[in-house]
PDB file of N, CA and C in Angstrom:
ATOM      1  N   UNK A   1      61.506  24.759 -12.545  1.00  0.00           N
ATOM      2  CA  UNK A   1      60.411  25.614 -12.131  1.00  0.00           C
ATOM      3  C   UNK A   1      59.945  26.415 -13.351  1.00  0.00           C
ATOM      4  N   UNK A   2      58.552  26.152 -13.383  1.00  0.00           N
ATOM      5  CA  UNK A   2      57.939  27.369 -15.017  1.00  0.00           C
ATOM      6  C   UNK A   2      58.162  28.513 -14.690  1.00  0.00           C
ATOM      7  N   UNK A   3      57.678  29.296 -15.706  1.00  0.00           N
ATOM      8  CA  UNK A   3      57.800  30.897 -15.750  1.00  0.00           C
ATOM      9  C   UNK A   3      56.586  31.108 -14.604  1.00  0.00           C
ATOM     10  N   UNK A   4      55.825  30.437 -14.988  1.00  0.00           N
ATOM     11  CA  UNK A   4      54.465  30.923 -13.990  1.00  0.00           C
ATOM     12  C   UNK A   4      54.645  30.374 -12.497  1.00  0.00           C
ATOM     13  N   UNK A   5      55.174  29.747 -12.493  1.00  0.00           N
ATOM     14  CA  UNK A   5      55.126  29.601 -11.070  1.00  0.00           C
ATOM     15  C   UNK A   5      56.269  30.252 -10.050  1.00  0.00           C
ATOM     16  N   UNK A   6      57.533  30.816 -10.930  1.00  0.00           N
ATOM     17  CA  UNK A   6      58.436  31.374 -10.650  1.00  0.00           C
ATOM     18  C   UNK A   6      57.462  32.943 -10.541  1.00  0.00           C
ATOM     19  N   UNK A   7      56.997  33.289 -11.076  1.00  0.00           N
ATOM     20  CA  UNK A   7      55.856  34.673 -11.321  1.00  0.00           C
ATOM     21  C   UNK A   7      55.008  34.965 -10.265  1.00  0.00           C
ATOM     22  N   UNK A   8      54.349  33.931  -9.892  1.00  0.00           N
ATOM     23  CA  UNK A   8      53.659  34.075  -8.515  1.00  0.00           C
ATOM     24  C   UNK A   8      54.545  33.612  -7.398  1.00  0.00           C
ATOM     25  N   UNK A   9      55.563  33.207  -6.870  1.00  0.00           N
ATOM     26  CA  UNK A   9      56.113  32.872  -6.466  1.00  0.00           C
ATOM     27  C   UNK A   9      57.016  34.412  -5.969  1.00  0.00           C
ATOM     28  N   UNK A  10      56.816  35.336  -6.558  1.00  0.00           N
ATOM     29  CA  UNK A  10      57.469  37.086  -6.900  1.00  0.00           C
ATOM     30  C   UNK A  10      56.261  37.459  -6.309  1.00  0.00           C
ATOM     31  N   UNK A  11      55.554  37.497  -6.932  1.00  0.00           N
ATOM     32  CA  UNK A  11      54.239  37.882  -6.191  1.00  0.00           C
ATOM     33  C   UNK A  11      53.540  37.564  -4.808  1.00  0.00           C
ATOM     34  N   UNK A  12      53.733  36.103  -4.617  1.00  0.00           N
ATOM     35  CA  UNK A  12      53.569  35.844  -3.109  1.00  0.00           C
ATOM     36  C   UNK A  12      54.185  36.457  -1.937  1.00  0.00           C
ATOM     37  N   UNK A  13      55.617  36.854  -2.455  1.00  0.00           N
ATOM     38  CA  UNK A  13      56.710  37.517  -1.718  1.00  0.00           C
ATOM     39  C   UNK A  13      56.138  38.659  -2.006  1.00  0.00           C
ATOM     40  N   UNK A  14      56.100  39.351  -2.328  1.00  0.00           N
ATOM     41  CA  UNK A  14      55.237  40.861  -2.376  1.00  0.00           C
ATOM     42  C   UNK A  14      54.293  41.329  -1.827  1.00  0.00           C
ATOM     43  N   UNK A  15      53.388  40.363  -1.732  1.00  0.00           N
ATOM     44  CA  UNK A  15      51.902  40.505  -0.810  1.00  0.00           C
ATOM     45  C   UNK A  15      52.292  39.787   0.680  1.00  0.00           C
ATOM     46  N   UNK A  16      53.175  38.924   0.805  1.00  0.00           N
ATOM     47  CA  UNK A  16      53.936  38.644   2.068  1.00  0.00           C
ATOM     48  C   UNK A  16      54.661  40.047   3.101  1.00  0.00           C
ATOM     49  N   UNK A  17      55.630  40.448   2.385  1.00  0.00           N
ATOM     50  CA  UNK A  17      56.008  41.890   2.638  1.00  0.00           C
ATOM     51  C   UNK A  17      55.248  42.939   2.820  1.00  0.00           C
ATOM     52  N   UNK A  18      53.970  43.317   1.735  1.00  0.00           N
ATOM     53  CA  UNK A  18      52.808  44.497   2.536  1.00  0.00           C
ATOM     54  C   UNK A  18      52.156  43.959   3.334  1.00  0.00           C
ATOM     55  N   UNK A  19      51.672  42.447   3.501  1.00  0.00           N
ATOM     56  CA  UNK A  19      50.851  41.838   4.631  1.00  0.00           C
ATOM     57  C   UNK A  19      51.178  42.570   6.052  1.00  0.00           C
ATOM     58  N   UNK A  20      52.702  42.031   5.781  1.00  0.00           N
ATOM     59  CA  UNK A  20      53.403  42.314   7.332  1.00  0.00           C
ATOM     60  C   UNK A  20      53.962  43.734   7.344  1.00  0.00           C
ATOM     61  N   UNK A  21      53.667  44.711   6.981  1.00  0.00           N
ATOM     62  CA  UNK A  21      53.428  46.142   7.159  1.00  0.00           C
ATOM     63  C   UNK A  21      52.520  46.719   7.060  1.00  0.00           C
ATOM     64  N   UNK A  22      51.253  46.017   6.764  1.00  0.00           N
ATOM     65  CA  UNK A  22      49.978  46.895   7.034  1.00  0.00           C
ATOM     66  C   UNK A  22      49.420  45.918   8.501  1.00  0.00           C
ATOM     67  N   UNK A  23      49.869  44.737   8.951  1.00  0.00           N
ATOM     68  CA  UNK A  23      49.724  44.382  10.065  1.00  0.00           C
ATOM     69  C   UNK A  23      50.321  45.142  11.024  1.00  0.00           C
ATOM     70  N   UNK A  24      51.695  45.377  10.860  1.00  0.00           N
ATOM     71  CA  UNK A  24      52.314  46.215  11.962  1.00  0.00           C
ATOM     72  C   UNK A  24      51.972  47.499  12.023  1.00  0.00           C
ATOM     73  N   UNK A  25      51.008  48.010  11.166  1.00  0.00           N
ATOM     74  CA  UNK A  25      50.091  49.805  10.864  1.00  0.00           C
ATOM     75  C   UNK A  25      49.245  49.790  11.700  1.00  0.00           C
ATOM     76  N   UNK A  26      48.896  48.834  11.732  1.00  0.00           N
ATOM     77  CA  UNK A  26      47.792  48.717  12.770  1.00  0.00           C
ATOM     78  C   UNK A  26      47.550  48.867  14.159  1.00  0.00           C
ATOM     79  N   UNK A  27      46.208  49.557  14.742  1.00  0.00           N
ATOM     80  CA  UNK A  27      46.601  50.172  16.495  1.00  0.00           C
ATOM     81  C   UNK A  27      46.529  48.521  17.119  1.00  0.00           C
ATOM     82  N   UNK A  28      46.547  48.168  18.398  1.00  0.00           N
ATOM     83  CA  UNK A  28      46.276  47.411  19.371  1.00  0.00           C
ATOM     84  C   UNK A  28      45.023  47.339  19.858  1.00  0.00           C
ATOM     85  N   UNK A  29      44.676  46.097  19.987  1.00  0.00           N
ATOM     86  CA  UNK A  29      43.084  45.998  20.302  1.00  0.00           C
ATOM     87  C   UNK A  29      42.897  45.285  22.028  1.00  0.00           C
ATOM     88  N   UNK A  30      43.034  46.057  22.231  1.00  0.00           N
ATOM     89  CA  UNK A  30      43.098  45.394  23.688  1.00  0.00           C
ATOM     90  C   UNK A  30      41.978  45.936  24.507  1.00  0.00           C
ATOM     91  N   UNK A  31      40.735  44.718  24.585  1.00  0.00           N
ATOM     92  CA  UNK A  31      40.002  44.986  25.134  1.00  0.00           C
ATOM     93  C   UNK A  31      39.775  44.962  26.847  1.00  0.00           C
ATOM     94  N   UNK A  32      40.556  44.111  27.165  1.00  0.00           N
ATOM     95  CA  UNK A  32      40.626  43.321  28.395  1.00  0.00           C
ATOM     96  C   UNK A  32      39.436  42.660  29.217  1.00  0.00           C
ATOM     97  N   UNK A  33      39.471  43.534  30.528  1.00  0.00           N
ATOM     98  CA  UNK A  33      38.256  42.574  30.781  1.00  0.00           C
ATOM     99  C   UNK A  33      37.176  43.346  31.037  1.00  0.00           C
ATOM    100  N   UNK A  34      36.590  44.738  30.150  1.00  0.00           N
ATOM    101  CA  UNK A  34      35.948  45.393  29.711  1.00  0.00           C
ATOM    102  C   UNK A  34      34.829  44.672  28.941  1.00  0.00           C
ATOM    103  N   UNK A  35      35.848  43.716  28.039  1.00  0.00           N
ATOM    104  CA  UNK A  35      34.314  43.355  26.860  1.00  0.00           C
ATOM    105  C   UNK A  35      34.092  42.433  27.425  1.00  0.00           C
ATOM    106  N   UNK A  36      34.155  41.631  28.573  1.00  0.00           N
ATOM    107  CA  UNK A  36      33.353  40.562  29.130  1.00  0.00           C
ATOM    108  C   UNK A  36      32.059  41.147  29.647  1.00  0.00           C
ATOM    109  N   UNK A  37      32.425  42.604  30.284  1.00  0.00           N
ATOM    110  CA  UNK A  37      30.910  42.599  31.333  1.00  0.00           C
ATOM    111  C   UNK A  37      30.262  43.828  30.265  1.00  0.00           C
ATOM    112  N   UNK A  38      30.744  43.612  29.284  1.00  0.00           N
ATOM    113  CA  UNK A  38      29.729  44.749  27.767  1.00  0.00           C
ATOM    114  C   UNK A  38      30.245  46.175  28.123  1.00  0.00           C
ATOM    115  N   UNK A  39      30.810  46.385  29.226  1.00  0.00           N
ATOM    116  CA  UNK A  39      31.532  48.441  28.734  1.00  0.00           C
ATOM    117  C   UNK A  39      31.757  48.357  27.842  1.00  0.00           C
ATOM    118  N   UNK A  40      32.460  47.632  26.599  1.00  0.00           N
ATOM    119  CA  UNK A  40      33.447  48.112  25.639  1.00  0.00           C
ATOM    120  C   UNK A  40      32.491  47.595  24.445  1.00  0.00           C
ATOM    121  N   UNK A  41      31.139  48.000  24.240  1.00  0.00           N
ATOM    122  CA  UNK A  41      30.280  47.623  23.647  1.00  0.00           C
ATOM    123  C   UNK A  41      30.891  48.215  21.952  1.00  0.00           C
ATOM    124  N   UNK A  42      30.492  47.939  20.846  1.00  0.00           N
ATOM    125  CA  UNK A  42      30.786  48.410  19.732  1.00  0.00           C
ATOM    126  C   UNK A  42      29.641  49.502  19.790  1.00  0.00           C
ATOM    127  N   UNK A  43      28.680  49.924  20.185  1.00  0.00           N
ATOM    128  CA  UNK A  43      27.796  51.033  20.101  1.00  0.00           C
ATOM    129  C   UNK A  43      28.366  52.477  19.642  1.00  0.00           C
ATOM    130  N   UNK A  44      29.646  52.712  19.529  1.00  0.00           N
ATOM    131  CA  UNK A  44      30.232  54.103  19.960  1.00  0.00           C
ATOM    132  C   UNK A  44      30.209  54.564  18.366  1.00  0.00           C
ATOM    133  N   UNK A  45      29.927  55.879  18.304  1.00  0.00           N
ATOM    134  CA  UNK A  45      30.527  56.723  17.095  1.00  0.00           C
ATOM    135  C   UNK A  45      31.530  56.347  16.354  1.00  0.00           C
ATOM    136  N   UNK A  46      32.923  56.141  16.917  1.00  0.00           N
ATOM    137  CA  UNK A  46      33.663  55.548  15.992  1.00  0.00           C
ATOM    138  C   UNK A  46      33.612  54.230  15.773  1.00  0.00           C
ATOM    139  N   UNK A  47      32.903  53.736  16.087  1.00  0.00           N
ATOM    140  CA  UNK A  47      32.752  52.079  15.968  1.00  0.00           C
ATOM    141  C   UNK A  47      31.883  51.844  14.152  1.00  0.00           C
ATOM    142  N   UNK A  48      31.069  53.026  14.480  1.00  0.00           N
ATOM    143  CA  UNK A  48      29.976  53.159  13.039  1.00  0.00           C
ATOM    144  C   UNK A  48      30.699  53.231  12.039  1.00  0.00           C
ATOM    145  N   UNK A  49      31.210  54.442  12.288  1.00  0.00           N
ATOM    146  CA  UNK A  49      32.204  55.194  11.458  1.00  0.00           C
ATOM    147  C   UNK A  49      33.944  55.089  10.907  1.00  0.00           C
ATOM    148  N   UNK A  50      33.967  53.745  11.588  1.00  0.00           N
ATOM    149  CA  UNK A  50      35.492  52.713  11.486  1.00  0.00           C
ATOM    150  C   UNK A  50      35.622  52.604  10.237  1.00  0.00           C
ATOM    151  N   UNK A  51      34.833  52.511   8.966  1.00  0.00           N
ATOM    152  CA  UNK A  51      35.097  51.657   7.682  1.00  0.00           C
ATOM    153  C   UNK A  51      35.577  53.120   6.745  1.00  0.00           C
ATOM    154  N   UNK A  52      35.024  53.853   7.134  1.00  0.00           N
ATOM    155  CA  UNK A  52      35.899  55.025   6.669  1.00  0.00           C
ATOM    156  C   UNK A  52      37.071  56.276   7.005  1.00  0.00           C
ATOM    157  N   UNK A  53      37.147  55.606   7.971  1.00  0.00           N
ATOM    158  CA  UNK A  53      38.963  55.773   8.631  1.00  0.00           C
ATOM    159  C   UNK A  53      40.037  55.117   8.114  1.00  0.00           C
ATOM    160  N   UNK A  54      41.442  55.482   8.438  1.00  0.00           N
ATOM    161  CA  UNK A  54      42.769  54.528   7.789  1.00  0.00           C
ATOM    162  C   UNK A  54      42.596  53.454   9.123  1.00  0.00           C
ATOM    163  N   UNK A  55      41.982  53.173  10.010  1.00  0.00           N
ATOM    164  CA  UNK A  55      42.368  52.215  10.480  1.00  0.00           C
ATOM    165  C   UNK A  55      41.113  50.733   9.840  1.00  0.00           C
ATOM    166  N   UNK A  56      39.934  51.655   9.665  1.00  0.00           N
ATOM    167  CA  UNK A  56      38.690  50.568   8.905  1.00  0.00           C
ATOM    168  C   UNK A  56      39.719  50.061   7.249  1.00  0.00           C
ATOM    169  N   UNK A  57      40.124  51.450   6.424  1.00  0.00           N
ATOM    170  CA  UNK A  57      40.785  50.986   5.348  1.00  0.00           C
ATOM    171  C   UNK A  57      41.973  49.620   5.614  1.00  0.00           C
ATOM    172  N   UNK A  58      43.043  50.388   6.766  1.00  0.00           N
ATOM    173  CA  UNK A  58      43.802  48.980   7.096  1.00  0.00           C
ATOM    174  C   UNK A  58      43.340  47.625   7.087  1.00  0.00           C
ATOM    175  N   UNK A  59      42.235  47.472   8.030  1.00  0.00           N
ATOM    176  CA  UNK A  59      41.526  45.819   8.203  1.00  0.00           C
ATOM    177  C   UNK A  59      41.056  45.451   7.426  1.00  0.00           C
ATOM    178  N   UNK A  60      40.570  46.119   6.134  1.00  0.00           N
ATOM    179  CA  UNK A  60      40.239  45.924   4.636  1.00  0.00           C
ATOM    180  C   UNK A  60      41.199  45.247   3.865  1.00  0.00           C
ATOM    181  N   UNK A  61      42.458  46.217   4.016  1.00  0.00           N
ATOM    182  CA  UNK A  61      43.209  46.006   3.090  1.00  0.00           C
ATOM    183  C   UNK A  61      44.205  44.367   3.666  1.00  0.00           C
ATOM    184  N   UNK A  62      44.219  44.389   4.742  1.00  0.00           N
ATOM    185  CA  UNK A  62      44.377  42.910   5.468  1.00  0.00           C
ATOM    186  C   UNK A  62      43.610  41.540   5.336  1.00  0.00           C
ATOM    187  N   UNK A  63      42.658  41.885   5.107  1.00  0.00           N
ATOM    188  CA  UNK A  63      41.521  41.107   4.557  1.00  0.00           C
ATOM    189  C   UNK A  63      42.002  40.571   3.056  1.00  0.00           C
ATOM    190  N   UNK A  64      42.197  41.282   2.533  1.00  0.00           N
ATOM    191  CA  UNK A  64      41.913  41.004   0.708  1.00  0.00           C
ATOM    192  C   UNK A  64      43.805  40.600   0.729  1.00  0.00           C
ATOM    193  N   UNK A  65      44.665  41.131   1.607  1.00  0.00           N
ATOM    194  CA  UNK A  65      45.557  40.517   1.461  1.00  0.00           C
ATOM    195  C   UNK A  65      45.968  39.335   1.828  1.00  0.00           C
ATOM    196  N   UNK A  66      45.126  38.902   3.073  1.00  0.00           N
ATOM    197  CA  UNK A  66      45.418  37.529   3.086  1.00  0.00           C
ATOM    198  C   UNK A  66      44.410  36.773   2.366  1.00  0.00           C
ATOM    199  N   UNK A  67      43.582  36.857   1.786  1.00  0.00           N
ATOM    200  CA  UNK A  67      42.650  35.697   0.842  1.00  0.00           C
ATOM    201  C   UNK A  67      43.469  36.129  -0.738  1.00  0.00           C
ATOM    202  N   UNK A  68      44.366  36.825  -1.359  1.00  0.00           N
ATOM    203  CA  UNK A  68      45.122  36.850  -2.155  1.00  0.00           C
ATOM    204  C   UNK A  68      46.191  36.417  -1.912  1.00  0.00           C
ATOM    205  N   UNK A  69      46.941  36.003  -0.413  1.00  0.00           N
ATOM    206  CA  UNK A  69      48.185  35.501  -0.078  1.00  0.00           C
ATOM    207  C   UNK A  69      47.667  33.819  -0.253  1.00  0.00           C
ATOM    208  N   UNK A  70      46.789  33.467   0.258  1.00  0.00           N
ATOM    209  CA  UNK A  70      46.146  32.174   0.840  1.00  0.00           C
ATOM    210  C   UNK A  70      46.094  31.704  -1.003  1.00  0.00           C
ATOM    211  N   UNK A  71      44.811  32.063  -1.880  1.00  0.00           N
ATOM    212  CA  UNK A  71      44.791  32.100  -3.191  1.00  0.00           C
ATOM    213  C   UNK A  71      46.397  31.949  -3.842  1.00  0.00           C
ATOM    214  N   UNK A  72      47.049  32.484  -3.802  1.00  0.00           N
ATOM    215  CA  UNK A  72      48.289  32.862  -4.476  1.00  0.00           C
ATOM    216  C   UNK A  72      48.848  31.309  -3.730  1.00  0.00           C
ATOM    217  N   UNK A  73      49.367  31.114  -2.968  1.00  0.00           N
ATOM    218  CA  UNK A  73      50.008  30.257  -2.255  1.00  0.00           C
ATOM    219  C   UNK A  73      49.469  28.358  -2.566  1.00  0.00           C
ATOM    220  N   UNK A  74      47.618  28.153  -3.029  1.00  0.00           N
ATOM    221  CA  UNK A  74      47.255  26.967  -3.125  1.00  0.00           C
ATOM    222  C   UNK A  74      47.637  26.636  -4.538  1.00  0.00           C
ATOM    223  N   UNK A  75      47.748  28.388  -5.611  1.00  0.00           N
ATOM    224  CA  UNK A  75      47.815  28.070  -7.007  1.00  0.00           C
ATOM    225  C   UNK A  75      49.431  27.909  -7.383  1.00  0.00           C
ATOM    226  N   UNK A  76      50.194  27.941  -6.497  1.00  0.00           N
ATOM    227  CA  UNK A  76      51.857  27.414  -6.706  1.00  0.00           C
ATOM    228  C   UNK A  76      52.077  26.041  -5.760  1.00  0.00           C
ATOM    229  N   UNK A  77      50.859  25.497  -5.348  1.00  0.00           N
ATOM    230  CA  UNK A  77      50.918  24.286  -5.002  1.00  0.00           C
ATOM    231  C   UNK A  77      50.268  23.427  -5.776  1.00  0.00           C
ATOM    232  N   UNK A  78      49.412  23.591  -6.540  1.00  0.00           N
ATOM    233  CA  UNK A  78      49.237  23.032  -7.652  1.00  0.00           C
ATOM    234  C   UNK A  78      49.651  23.015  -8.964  1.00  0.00           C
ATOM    235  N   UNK A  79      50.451  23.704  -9.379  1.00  0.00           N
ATOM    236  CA  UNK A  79      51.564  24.342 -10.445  1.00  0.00           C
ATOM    237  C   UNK A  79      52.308  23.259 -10.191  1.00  0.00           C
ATOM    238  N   UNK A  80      53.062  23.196  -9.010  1.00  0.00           N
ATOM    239  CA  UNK A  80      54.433  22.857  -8.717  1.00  0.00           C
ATOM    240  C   UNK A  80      54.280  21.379  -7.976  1.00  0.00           C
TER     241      UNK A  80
END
């Protein structure tokens, strides 16, 4: 195994580990059967205002961690 692929391979495990603690940070989305008949419309104040809360930051930071887990993971399959 190279240095580099042993390197990201440290790194995959790293962004694996915060993945799955900023997933488990996260509230519960349970809409039920609210958003079928539109009550649970996104219209609301905090709905606007989500991207600058820790819970908008969370789904951000979930985002960029899995397209850096996904990224990280195709470039030690082609390494190796």
């Amino acid at each position: 195994m190279s240095t580099i692929s042993l390197v990201l391979v440290v790194i995959l495990l790293i962004i694996a580990v915060l993945l799955c603690s900023i997933i488990l940070l996260q509230s519960k989305r349970s809409a039920g059967m609210g958003a079928i008949s539109g009550s649970g419309s996104g219209d609301t104040y905090w709905s606007k205002n989500k991207g600058n809360s820790m819970e908008g930051a969370l789904e951000r930071y979930t985002k960029i961690g899995g397209a850096l887990f996904m990224i990280i993971a195709f470039a030690i399959n082609l390494i190796g």
